[in-house]
C-alpha atoms as a PDB file:
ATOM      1  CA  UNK A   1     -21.620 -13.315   7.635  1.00  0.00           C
ATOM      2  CA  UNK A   2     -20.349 -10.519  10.452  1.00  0.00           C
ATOM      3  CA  UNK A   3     -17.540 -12.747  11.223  1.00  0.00           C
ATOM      4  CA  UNK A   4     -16.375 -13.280   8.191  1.00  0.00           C
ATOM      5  CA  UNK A   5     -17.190  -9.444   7.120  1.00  0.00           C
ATOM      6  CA  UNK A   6     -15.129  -8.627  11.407  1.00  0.00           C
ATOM      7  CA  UNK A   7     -12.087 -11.611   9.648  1.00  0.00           C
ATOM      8  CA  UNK A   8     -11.592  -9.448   6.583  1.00  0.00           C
ATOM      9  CA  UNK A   9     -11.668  -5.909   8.324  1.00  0.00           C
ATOM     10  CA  UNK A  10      -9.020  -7.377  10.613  1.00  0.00           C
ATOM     11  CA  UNK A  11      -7.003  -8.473   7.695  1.00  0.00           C
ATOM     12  CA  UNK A  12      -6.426  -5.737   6.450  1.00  0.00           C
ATOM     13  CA  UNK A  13      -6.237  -3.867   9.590  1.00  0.00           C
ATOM     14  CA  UNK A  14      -3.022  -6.620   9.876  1.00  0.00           C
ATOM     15  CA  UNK A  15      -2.061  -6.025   6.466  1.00  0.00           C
ATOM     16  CA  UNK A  16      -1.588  -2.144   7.239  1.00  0.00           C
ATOM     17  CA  UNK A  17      -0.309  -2.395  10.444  1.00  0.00           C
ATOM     18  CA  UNK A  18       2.831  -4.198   9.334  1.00  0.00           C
ATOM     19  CA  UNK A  19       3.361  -1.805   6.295  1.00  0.00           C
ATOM     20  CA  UNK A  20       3.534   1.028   8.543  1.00  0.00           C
ATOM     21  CA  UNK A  21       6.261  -0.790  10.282  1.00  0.00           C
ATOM     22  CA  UNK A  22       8.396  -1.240   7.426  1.00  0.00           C
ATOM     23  CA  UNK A  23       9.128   2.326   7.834  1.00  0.00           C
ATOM     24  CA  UNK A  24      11.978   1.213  10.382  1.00  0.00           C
ATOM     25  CA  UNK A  25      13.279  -1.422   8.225  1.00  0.00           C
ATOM     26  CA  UNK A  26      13.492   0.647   4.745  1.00  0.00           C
ATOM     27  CA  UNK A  27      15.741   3.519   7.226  1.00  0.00           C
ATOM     28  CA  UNK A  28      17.998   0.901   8.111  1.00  0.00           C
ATOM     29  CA  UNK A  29      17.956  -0.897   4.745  1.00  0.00           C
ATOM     30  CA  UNK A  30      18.534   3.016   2.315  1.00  0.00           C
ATOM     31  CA  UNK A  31      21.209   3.545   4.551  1.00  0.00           C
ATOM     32  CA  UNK A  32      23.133   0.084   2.823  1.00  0.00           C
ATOM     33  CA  UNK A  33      21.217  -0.192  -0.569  1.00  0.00           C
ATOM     34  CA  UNK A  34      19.693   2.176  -2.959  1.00  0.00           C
ATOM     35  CA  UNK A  35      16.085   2.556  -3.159  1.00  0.00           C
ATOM     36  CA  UNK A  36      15.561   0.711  -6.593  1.00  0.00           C
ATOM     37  CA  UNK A  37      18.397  -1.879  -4.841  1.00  0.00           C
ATOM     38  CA  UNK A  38      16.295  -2.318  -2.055  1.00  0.00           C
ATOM     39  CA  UNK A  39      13.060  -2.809  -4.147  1.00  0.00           C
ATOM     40  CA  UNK A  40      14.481  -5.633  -6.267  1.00  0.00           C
ATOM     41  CA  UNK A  41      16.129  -7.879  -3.692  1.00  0.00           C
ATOM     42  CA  UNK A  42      12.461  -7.676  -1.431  1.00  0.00           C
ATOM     43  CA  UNK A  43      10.756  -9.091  -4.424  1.00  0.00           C
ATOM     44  CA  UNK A  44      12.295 -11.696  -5.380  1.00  0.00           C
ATOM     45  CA  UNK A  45      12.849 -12.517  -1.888  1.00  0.00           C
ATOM     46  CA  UNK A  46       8.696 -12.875  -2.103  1.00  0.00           C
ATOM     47  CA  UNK A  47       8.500 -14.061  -5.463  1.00  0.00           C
ATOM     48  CA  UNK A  48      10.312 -17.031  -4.880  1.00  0.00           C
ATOM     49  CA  UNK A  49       8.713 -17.646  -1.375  1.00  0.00           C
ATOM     50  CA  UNK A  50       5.440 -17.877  -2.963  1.00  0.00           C
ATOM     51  CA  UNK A  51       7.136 -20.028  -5.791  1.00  0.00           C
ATOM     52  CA  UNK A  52       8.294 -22.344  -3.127  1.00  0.00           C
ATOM     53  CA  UNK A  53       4.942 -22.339  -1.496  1.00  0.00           C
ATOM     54  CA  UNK A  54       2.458 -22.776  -4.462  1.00  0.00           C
ATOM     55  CA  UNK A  55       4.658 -24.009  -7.299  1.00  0.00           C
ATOM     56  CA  UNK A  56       1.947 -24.626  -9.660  1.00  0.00           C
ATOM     57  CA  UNK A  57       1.460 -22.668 -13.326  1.00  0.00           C
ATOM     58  CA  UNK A  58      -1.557 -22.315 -15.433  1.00  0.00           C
ATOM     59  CA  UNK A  59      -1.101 -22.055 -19.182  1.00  0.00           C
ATOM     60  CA  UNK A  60      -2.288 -18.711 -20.714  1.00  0.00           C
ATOM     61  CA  UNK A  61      -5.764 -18.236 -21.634  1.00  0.00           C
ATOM     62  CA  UNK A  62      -5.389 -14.497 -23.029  1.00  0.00           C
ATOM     63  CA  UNK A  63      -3.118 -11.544 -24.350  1.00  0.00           C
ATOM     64  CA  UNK A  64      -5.817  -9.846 -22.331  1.00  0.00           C
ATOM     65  CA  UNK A  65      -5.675 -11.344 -19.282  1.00  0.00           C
ATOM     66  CA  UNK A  66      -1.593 -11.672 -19.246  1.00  0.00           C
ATOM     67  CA  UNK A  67      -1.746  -7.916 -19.924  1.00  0.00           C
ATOM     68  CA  UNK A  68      -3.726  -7.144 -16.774  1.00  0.00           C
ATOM     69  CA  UNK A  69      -1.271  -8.902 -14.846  1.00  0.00           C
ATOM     70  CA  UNK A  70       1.492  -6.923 -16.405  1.00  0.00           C
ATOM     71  CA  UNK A  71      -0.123  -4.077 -15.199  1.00  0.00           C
ATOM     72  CA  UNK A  72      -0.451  -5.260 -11.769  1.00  0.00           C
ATOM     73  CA  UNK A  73       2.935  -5.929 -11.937  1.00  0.00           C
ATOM     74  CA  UNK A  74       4.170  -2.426 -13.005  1.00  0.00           C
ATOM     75  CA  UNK A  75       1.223  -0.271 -10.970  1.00  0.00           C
ATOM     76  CA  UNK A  76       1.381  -2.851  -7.561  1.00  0.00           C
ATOM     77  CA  UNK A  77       5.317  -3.376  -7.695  1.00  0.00           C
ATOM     78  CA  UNK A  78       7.675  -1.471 -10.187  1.00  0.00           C
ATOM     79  CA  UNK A  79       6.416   1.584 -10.866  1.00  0.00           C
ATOM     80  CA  UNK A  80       4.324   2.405  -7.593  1.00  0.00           C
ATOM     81  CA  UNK A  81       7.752   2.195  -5.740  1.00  0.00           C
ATOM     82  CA  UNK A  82      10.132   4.099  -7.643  1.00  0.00           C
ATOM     83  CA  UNK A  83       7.492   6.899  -7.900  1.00  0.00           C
ATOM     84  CA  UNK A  84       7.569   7.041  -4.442  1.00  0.00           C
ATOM     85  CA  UNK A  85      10.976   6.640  -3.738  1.00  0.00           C
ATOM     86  CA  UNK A  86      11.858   8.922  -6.157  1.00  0.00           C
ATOM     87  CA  UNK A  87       9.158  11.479  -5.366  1.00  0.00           C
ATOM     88  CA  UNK A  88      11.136  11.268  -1.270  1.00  0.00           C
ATOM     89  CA  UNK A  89      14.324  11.765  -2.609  1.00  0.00           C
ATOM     90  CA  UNK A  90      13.325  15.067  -4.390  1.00  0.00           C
ATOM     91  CA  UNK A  91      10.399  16.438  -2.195  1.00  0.00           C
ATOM     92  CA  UNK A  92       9.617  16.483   1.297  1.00  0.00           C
ATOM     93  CA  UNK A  93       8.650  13.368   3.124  1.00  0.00           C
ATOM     94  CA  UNK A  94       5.459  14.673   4.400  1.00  0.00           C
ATOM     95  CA  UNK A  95       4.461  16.090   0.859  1.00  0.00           C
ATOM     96  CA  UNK A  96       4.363  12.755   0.033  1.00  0.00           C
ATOM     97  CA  UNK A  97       2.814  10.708   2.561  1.00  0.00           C
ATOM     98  CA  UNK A  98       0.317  13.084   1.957  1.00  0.00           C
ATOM     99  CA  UNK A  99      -0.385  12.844  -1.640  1.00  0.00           C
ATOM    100  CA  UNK A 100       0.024   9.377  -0.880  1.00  0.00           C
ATOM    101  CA  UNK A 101      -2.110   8.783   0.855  1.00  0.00           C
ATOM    102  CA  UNK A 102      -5.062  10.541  -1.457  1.00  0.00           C
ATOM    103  CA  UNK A 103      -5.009   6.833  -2.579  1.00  0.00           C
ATOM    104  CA  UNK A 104      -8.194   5.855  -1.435  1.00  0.00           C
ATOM    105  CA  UNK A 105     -10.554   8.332  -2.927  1.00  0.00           C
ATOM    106  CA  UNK A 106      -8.765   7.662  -5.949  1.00  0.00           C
ATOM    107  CA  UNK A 107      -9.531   3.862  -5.970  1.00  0.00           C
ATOM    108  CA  UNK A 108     -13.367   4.958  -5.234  1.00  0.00           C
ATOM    109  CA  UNK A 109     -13.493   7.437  -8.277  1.00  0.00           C
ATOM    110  CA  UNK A 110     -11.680   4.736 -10.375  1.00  0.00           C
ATOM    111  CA  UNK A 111     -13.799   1.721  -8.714  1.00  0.00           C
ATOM    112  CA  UNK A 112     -16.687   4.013  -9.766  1.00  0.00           C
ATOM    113  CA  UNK A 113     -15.917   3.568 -12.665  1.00  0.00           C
ATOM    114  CA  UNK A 114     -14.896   0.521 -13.579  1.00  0.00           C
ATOM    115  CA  UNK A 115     -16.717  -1.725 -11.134  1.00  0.00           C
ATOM    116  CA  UNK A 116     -20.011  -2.802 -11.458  1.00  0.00           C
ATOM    117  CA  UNK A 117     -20.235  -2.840  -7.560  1.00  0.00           C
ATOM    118  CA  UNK A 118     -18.581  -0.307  -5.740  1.00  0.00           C
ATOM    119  CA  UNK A 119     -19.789   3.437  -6.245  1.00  0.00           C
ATOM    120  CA  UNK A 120     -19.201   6.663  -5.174  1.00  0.00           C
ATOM    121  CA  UNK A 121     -21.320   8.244  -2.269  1.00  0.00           C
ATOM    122  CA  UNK A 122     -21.044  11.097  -0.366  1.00  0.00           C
ATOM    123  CA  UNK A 123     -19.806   9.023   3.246  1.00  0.00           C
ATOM    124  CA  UNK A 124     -16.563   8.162   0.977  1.00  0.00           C
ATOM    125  CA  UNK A 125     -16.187  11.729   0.194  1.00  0.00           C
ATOM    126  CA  UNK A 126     -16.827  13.216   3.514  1.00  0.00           C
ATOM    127  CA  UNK A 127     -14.539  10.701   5.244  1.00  0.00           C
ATOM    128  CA  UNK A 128     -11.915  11.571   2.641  1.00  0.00           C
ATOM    129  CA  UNK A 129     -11.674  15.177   3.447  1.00  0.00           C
ATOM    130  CA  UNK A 130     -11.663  14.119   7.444  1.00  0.00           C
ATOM    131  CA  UNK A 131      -9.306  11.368   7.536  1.00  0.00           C
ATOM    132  CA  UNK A 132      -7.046  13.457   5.063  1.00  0.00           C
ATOM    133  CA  UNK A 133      -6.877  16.621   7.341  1.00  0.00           C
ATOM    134  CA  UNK A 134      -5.814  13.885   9.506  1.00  0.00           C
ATOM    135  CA  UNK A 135      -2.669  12.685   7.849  1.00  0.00           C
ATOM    136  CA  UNK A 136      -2.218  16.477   7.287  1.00  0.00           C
ATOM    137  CA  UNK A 137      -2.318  17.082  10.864  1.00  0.00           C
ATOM    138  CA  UNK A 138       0.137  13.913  11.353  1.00  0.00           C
ATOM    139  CA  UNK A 139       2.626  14.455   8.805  1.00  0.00           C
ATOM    140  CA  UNK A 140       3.220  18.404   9.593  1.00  0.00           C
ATOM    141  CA  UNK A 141       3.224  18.203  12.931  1.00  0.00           C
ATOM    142  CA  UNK A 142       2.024  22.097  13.699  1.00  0.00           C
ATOM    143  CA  UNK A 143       4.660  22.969  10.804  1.00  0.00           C
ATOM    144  CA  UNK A 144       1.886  24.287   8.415  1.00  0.00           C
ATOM    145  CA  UNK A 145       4.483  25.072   5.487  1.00  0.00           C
ATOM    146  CA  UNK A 146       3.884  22.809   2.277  1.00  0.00           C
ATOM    147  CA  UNK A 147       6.621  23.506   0.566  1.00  0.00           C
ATOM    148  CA  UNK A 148       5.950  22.367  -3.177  1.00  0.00           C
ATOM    149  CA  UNK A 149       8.139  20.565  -5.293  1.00  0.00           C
ATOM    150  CA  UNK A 150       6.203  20.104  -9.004  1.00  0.00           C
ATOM    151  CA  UNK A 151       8.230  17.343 -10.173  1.00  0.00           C
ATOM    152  CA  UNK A 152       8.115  15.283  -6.380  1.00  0.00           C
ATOM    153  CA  UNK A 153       4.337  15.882  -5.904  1.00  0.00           C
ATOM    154  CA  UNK A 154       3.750  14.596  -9.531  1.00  0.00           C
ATOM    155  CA  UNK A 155       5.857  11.866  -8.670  1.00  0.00           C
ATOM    156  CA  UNK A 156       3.455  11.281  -5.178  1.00  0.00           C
ATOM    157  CA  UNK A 157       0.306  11.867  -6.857  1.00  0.00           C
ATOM    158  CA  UNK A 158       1.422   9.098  -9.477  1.00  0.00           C
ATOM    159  CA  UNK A 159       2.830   6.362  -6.461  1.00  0.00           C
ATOM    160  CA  UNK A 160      -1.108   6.931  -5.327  1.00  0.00           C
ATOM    161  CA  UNK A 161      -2.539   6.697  -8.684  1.00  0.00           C
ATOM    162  CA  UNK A 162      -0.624   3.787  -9.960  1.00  0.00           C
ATOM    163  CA  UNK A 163      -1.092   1.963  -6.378  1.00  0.00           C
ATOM    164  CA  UNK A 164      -5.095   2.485  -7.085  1.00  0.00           C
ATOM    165  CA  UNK A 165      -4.986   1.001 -10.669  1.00  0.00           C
ATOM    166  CA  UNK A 166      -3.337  -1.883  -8.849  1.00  0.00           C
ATOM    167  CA  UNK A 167      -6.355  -2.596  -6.673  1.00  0.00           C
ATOM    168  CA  UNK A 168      -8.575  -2.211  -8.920  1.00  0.00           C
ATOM    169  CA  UNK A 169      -6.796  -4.591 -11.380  1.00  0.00           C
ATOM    170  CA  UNK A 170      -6.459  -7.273  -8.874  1.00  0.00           C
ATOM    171  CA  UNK A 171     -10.071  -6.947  -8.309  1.00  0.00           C
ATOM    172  CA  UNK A 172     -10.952  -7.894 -11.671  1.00  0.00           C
ATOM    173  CA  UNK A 173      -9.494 -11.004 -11.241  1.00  0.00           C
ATOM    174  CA  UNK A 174     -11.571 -11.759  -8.636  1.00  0.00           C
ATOM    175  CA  UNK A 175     -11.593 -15.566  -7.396  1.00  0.00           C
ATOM    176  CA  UNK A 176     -10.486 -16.684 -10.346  1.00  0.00           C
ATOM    177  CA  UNK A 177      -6.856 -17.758  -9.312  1.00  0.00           C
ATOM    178  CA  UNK A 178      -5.478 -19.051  -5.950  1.00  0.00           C
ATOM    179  CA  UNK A 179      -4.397 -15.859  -4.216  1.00  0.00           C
ATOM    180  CA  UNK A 180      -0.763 -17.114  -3.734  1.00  0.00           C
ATOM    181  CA  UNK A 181      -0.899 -17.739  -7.512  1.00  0.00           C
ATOM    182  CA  UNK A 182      -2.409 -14.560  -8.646  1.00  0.00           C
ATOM    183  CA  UNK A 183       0.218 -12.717  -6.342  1.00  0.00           C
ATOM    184  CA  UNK A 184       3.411 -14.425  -7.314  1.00  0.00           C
ATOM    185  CA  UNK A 185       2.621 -13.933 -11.128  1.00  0.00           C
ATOM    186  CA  UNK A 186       1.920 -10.240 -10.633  1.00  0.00           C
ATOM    187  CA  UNK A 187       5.210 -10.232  -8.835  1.00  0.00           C
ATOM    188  CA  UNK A 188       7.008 -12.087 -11.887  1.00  0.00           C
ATOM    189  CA  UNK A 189       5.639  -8.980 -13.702  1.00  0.00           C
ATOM    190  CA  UNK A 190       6.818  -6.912 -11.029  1.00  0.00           C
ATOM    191  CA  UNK A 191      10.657  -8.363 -11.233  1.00  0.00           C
ATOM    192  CA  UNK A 192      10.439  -8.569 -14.764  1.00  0.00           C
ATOM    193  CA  UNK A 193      10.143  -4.681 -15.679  1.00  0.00           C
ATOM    194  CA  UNK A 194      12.455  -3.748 -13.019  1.00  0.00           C
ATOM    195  CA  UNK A 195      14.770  -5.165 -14.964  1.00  0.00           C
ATOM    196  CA  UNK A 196      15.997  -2.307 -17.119  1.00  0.00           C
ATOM    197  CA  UNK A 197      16.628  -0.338 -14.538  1.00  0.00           C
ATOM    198  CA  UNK A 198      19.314  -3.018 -13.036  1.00  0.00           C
ATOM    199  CA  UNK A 199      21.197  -2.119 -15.710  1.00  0.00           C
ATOM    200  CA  UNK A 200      21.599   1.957 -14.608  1.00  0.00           C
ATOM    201  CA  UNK A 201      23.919   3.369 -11.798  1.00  0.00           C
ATOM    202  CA  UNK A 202      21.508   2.869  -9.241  1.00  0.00           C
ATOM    203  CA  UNK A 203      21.673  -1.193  -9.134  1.00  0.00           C
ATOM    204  CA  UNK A 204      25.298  -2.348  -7.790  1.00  0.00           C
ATOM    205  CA  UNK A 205      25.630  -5.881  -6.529  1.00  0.00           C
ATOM    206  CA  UNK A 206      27.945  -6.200  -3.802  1.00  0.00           C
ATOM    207  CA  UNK A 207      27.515  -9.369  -1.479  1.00  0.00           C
ATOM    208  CA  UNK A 208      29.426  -7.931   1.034  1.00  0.00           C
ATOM    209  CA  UNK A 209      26.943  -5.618   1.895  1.00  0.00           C
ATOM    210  CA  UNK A 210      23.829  -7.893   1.358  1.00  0.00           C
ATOM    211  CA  UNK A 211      25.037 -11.008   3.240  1.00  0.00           C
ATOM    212  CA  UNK A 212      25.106  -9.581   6.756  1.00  0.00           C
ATOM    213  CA  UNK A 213      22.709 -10.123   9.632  1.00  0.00           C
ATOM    214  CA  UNK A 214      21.352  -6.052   9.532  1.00  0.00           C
ATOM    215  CA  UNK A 215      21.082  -6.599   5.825  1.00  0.00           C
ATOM    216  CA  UNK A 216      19.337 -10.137   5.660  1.00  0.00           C
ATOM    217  CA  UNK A 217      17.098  -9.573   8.278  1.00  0.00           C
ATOM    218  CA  UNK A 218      15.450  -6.430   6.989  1.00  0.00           C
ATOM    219  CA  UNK A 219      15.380  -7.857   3.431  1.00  0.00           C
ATOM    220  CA  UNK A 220      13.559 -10.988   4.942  1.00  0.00           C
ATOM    221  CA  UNK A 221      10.908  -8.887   7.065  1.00  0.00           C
ATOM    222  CA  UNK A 222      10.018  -6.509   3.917  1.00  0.00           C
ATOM    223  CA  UNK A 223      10.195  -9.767   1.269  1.00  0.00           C
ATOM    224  CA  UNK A 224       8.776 -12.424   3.588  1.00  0.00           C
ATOM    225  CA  UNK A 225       6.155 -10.248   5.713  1.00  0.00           C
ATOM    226  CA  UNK A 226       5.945  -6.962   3.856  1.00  0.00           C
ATOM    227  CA  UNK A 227       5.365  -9.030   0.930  1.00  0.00           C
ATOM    228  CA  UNK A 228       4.537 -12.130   0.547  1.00  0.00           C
ATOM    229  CA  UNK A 229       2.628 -12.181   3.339  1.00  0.00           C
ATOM    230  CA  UNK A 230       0.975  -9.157   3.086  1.00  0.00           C
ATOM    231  CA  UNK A 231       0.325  -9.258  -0.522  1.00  0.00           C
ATOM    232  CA  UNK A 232      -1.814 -11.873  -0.503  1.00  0.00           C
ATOM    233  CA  UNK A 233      -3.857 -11.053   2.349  1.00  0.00           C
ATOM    234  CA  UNK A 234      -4.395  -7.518   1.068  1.00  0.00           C
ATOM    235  CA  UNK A 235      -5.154  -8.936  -2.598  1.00  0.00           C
ATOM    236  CA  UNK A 236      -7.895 -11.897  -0.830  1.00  0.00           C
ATOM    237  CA  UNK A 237      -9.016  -8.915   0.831  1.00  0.00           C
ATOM    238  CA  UNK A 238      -9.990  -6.462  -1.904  1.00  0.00           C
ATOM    239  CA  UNK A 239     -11.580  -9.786  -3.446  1.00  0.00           C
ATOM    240  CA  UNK A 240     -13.918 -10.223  -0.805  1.00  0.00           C
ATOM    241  CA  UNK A 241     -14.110  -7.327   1.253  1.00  0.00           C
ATOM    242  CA  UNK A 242     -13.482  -4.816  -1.793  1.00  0.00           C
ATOM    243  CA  UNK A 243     -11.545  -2.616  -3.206  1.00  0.00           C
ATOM    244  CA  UNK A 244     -13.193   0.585  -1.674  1.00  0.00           C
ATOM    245  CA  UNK A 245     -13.474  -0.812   1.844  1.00  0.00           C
ATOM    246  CA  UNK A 246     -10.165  -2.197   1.627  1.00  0.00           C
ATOM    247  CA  UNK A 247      -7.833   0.549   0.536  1.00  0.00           C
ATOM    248  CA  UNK A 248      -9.585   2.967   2.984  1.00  0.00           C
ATOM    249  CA  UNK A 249      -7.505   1.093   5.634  1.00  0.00           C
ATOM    250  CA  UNK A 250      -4.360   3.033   4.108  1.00  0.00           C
ATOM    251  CA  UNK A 251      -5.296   6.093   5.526  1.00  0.00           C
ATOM    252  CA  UNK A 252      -4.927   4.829   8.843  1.00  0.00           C
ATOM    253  CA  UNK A 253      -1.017   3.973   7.603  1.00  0.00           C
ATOM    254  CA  UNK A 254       0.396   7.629   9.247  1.00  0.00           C
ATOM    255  CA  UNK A 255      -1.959   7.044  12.573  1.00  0.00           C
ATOM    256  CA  UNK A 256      -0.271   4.063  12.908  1.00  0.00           C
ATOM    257  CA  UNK A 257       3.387   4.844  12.070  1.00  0.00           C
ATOM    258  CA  UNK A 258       3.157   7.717  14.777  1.00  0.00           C
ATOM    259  CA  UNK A 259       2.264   5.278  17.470  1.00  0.00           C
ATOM    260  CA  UNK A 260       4.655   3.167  16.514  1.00  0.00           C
ATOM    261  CA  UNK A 261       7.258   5.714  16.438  1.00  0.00           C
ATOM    262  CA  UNK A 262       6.544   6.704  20.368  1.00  0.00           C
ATOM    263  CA  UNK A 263       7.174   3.421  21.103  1.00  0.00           C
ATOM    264  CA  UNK A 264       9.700   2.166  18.916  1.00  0.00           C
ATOM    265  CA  UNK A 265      11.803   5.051  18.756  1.00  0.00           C
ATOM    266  CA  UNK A 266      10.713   7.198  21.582  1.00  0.00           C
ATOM    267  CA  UNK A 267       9.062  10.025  19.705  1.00  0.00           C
ATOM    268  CA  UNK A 268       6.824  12.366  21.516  1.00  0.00           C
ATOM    269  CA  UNK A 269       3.641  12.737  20.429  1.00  0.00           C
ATOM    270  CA  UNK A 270       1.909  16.467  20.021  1.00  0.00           C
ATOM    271  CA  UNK A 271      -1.430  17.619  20.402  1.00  0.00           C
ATOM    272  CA  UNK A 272      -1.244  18.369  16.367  1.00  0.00           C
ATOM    273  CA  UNK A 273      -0.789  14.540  15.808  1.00  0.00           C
ATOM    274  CA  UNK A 274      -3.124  13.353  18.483  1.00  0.00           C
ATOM    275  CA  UNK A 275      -5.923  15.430  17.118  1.00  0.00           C
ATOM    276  CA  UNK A 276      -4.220  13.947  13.211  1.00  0.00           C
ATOM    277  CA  UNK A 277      -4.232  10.549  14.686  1.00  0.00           C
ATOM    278  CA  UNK A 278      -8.263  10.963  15.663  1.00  0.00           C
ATOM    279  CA  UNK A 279      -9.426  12.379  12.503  1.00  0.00           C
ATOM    280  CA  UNK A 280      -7.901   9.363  10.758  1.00  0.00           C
ATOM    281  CA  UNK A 281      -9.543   7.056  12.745  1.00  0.00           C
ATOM    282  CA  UNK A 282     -12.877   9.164  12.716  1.00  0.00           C
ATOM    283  CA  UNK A 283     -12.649   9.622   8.795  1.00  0.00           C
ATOM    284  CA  UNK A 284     -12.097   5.572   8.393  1.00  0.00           C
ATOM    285  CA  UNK A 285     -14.949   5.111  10.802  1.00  0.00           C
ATOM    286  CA  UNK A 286     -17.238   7.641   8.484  1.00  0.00           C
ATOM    287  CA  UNK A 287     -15.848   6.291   5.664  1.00  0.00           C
ATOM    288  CA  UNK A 288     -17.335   2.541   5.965  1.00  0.00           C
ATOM    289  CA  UNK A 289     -20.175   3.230   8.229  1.00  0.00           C
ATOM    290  CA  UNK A 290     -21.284   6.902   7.648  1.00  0.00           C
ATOM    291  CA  UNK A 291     -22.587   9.315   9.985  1.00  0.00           C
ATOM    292  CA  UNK A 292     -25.193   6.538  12.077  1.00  0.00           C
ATOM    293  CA  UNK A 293     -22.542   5.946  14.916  1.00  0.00           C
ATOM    294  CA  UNK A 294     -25.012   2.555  15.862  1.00  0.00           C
ATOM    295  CA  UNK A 295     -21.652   0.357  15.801  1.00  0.00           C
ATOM    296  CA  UNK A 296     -24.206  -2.508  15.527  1.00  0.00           C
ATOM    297  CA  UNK A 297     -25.072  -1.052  12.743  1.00  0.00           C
ATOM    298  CA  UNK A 298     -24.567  -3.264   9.200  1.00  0.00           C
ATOM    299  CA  UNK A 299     -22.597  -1.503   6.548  1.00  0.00           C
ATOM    300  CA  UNK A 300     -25.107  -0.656   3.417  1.00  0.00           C
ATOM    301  CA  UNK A 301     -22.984   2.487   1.927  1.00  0.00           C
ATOM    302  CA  UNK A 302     -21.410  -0.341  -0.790  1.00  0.00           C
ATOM    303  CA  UNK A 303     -22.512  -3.527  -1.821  1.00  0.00           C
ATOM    304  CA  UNK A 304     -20.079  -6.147  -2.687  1.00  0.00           C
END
């Protein structure tokens, strides 16, 4: 039971660590392709990865049920990325990776709510408000001006919503469907309402610019990794793990972008984001096991 409970934390540890990498990628990649450009070509990369992998359909049991994966498809794919990307390209960057990254309290209040087994309690709250000063710390650097934008921040605080409906949609679905299934049909769903959009200024195909190495490469690492890959594990994690303990592991998304930045592109770090960096951490930590810091503790603040 601990292993498998140690297998899951590290998978989406994994899962998180490679999404904070894609920051590197999407710079290279919105310097080529538009943002909604970008969006479309990574999933159908993944889409027909997975299609390739686990070709098998099931017939439709339900309006219902084929509803819920249309709005996995909009909240996980579609409309959590052009809220965001759209939300960048008006506001500040670290408006939004901080309203972003509100995320996880959200899912709890909505898990809360519409779980039978994952409820709010005051460890969840209390490592909010420590791991969030935390990303505050990280994304402003010392520069304590938040300089609001209504329409952006709306925009953010949507991404996060519509990225916690997602969870807790996929958790409904529980083990129902093989993982690779249940995340290439969301992904259909995902493609599928991007569609209008392809039709709008912002979508030009040009395979000039797509079929070169910078180009294919970065399209492959956020459509085969970013993904399909990732996708899956994070959706078998919130299965078994859940979706409270899971999507607290996106808080530690800025922690780990920073250190990757010192190393990747030479950044220096400040005592503002070291201190950011440990709150994270310590507001994860506080977040799963509470205020007891017996590591050998088990976990008993949610139940799965």
């Amino acid at each position: 039971m601990a292993d498998k409970k140690l297998f899951l934390n590290l998978l989406a540890l994994i899962t998180v660590i490679i999404w904070a990498t894609t920051f590197i990628s999407s710079k290279i990649l919105l310097n080529i392709f538009t943002p909604l450009e970008v969006m479309f070509y990574r999933f159908i990369i993944a889409y027909f990865l997975l299609l390739i992998i686990h070709p098998k359909f099931h017939k439709i049991e339900s309006l219902k049920e084929e509803a819920m994966f249309l709005l996995a498809g909009i909240t996980g794919g579609s409309l959590y990325f052009l809220t965001e990307n759209s939300a960048i390209k008006i506001s500040q960057v670290s408006n939004v990776g901080l309203i972003v990254a509100t995320a996880p309290i959200i899912t709890a209040i909505l898990a809360h709510f519409f779980t039978k087994s994952e409820k709010l309690n005051k460890n969840l709250f209390l490592g909010f408000l420590i791991a969030i000063s935390g990303v505050f710390l990280v994304m402003f650097n010392g520069n304590f001006m938040l300089k609001l934008n209504p329409l952006g921040d709306i925009l953010a605080l949507g991404a996060a919503i519509s990225w916690s409906v997602y969870s807790i949609t996929t958790k409904k679905f529980g083990s129902k469907y093989n993982h690779l299934y249940l995340t290439r049909k969301i992904f259909f769903y995902a493609l599928l309402t991007m569609i209008p959009f392809l039709f709008t200024s912002e979508f030009n195909f040009n395979a000039n610019k797509l079929l070169t190495f910078k180009s294919l490469s970065n399209l492959l690492f956020l459509g085969v990794i970013a993904s399909s890959i990732c996708y899956v594990m994070w959706n078998f994690t919130v299965d078994k793990l859940g979706v409270v303990k899971t999507n607290n592991y996106i808080y530690l998304i800025p922690a780990i972008t920073l250190i990757l930045s010192v190393f990747v592109l030479k950044e220096k770090i400040t005592l503002y984001s070291s201190l950011g960096a440990i709150f994270i951490f310590l507001g994860v930590y506080i977040s799963e096991k509470g205020l007891n810091f017996n590591i050998f503790q088990s976990n008993r603040t949610i139940e799965n």
